[in-house]
Protein backbone atom coordinates (compact mmCIF):
# COMPACT_ATOMS: atom_id res chain seq x y z
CA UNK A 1 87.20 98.21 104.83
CA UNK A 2 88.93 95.37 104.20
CA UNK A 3 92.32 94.86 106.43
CA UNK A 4 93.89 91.74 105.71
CA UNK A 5 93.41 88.65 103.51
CA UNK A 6 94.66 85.22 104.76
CA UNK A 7 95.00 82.88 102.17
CA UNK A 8 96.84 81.49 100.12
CA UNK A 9 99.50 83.03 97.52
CA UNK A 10 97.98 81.63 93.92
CA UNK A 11 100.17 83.80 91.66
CA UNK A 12 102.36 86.63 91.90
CA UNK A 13 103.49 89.16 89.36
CA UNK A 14 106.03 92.27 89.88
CA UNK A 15 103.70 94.65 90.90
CA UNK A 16 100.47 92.03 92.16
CA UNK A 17 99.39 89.20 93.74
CA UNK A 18 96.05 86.68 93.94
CA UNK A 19 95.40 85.59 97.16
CA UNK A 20 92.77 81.97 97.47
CA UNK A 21 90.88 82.85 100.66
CA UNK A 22 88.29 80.04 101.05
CA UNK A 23 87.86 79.32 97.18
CA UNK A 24 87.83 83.56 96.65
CA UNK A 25 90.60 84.97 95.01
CA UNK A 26 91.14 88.63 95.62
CA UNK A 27 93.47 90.74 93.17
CA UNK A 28 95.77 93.31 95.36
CA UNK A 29 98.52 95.74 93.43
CA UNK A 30 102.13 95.06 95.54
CA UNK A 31 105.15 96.98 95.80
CA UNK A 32 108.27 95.02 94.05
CA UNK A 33 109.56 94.61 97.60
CA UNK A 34 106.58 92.67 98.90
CA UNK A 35 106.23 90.61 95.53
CA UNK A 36 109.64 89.27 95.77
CA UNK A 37 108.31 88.56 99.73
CA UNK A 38 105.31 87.01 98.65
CA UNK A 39 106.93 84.58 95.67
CA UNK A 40 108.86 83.15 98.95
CA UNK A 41 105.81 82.16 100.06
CA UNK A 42 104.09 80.76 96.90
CA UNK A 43 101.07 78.07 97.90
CA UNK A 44 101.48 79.18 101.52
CA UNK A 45 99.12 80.71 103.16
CA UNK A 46 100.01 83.90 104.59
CA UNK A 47 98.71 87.34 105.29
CA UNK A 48 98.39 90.12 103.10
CA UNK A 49 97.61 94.12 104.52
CA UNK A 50 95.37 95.58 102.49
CA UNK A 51 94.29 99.02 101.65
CA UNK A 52 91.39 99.69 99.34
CA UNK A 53 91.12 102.92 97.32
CA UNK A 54 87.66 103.82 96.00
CA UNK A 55 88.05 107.39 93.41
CA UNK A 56 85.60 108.16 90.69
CA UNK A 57 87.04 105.86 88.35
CA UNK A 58 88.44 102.83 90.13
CA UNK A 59 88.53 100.97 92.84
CA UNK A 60 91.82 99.51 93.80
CA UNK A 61 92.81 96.78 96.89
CA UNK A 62 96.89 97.03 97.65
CA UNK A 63 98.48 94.36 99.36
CA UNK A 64 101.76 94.85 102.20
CA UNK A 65 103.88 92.62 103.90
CA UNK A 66 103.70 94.17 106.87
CA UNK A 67 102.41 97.50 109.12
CA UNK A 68 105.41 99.34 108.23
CA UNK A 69 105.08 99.35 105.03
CA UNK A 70 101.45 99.81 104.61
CA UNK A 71 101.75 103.07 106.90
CA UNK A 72 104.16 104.12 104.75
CA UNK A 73 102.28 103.82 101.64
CA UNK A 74 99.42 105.85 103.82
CA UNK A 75 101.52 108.61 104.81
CA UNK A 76 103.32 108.98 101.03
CA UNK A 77 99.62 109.91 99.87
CA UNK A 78 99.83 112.63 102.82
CA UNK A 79 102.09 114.71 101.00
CA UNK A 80 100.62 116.50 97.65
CA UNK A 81 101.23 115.35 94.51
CA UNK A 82 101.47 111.61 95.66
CA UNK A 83 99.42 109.89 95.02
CA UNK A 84 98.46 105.48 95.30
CA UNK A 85 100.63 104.69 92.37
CA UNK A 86 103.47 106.70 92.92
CA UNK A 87 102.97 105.70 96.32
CA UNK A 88 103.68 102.57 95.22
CA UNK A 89 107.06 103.33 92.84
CA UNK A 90 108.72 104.66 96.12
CA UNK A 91 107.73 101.36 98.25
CA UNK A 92 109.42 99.31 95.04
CA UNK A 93 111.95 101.93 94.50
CA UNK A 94 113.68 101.93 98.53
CA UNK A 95 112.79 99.50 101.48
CA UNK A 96 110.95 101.35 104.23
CA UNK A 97 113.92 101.51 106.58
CA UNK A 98 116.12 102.96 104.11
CA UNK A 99 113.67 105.73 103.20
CA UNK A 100 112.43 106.24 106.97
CA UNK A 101 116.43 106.45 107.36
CA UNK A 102 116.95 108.82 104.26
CA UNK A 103 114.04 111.18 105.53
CA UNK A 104 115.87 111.54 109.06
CA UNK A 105 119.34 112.21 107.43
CA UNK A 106 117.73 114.31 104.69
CA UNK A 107 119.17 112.77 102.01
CA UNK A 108 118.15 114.32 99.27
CA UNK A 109 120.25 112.48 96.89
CA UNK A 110 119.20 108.88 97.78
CA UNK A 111 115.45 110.03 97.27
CA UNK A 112 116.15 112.16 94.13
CA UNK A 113 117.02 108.34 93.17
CA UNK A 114 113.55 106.83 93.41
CA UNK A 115 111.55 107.08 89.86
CA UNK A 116 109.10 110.08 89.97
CA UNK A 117 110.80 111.82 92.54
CA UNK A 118 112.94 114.87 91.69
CA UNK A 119 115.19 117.27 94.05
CA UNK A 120 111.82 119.47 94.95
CA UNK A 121 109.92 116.02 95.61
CA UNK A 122 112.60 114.95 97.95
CA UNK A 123 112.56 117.96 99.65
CA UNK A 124 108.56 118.05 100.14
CA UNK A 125 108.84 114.62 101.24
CA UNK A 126 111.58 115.61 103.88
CA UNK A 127 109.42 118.71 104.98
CA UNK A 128 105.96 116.51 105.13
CA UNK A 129 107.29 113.34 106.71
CA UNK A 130 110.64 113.68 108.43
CA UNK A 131 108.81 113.71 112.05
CA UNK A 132 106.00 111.52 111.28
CA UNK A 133 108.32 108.38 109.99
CA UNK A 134 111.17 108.14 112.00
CA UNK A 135 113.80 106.53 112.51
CA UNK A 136 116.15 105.51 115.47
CA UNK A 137 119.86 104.19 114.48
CA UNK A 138 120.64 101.40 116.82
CA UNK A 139 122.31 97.52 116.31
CA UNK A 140 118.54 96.94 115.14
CA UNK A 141 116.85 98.55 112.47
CA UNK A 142 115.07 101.19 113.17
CA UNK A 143 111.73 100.13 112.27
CA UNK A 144 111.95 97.10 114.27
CA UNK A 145 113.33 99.75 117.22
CA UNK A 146 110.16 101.45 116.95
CA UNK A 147 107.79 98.29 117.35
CA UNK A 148 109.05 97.70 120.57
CA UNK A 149 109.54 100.70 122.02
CA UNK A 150 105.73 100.12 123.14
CA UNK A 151 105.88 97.02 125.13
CA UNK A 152 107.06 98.26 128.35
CA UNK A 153 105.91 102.08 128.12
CA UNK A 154 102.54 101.48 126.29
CA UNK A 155 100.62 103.61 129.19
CA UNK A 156 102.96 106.38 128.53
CA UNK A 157 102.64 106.29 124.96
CA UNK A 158 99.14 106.44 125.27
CA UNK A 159 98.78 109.33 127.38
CA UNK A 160 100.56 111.26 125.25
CA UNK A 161 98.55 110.06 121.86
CA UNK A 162 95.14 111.13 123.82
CA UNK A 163 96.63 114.45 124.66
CA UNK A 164 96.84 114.67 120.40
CA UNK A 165 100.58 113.78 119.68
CA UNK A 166 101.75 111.98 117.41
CA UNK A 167 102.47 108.05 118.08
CA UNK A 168 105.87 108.06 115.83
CA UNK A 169 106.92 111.03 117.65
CA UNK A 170 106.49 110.01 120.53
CA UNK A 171 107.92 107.11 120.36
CA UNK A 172 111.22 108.88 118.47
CA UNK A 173 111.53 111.27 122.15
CA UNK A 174 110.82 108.26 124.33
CA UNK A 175 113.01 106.60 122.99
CA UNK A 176 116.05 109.13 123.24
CA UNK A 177 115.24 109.91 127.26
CA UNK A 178 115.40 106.18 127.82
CA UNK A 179 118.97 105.74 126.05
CA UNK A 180 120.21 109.08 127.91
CA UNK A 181 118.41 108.56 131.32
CA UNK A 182 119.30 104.66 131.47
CA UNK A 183 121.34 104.29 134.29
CA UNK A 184 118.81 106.42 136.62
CA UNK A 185 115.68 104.14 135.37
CA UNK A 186 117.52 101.17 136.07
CA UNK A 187 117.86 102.15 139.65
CA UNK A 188 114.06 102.96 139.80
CA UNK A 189 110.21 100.74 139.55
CA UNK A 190 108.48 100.67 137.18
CA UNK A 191 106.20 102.80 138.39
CA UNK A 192 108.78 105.33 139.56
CA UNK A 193 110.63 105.46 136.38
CA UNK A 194 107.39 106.68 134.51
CA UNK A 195 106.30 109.80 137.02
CA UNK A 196 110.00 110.69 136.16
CA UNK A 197 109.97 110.14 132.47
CA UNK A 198 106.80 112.17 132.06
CA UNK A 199 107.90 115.47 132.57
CA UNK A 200 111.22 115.02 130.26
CA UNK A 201 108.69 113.51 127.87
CA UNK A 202 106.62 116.58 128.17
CA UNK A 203 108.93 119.26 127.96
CA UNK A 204 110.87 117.70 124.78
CA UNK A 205 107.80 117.46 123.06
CA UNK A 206 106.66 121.03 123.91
């Protein structure tokens, strides 16, 4: 499994990029989104996520420009009928926060919009990935929102991913008892606050 190159950006196309990483240049397909990323960073080096697909008749390394979008492009192939490529058109099509956003607001319309995907697609998409990608509307974007929701509740979150939920989830719930329960916590420890935000947690996730 390859995770990451660092290296440096040699050429980038559209859809690709050739990353130099010690005198080896690697070949990785890239969403339009992280090409126009990458050709910022021309003859820098930098670091690419990687995924590599092995099927029966190829095998194919694609590049990200960061987590988000890279679990993105793994949950897309979650739902049937997607597949790497179009996988790919969506993550060139929308920017992950806007189709995290347009899969919590069921939008239908803006993701009838992305090439490939008709009204029935959108709608599978909603069904399949509305609760695993989510997204929480604050002054930050919502993807940045849920990178730090960890920090200062990471043994909470991880409680509740060993008991089999999932992360994103998680996170989404956490997030909305910490908003409405604010002025209690801030009264509270540390440790305090989290013996009280585990049962809410709990029960909103039952």
């Amino acid at each position: 499994m390859i995770n990451a190159l660092n290296g440096k950006i040699v050429e980038v196309t559209h859809n690709s990029v050739i990353v130099d990483v010690n005198g080896v240049e690697y070949y990785a397909e890239v969403s339009t989104n992280a090409a126009s990323y990458f050709s910022s960073h021309r003859n820098e080096k930098v670091r690419v996520l990687t995924k590599l697909n092995i099927s029966e008749y190829a095998t194919s390394l694609y590049g990200f420009k960061d987590e988000e979008e890279r679990d993105c492009f793994n949950q897309l192939q979650t739902v049937p009928g997607i597949g790497a490529k179009q996988a790919l058109k969506v993550l060139s099509s929308i920017s992950v926060e806007d189709f995290i956003k347009a899969l919590d607001q069921r939008d239908i319309s803006a993701l009838s919009r992305i090439p490939g995907i008709g009204a029935k697609s959108a709608q599978k998409l909603i069904l399949q990935l509305r609760d695993t990608l989510v997204y929480t509307d604050d002054s930050a974007s919502g993807v940045e929102n849920l990178k730090n929701i960890g920090k200062q509740w990471n043994d909470i979150l991880e409680s509740f991913i060993a008991m089999g939920y999932d992360k994103k989830v998680v996170q989404k719930k956490l997030d909305e008892i910490l908003k409405k329960e604010s002025s209690k916590l801030a009264t509270m420890s540390h440790e305090k606050a989290e013996a009280f935000i585990f049962p809410i947690l709990l029960r909103s996730l039952a």
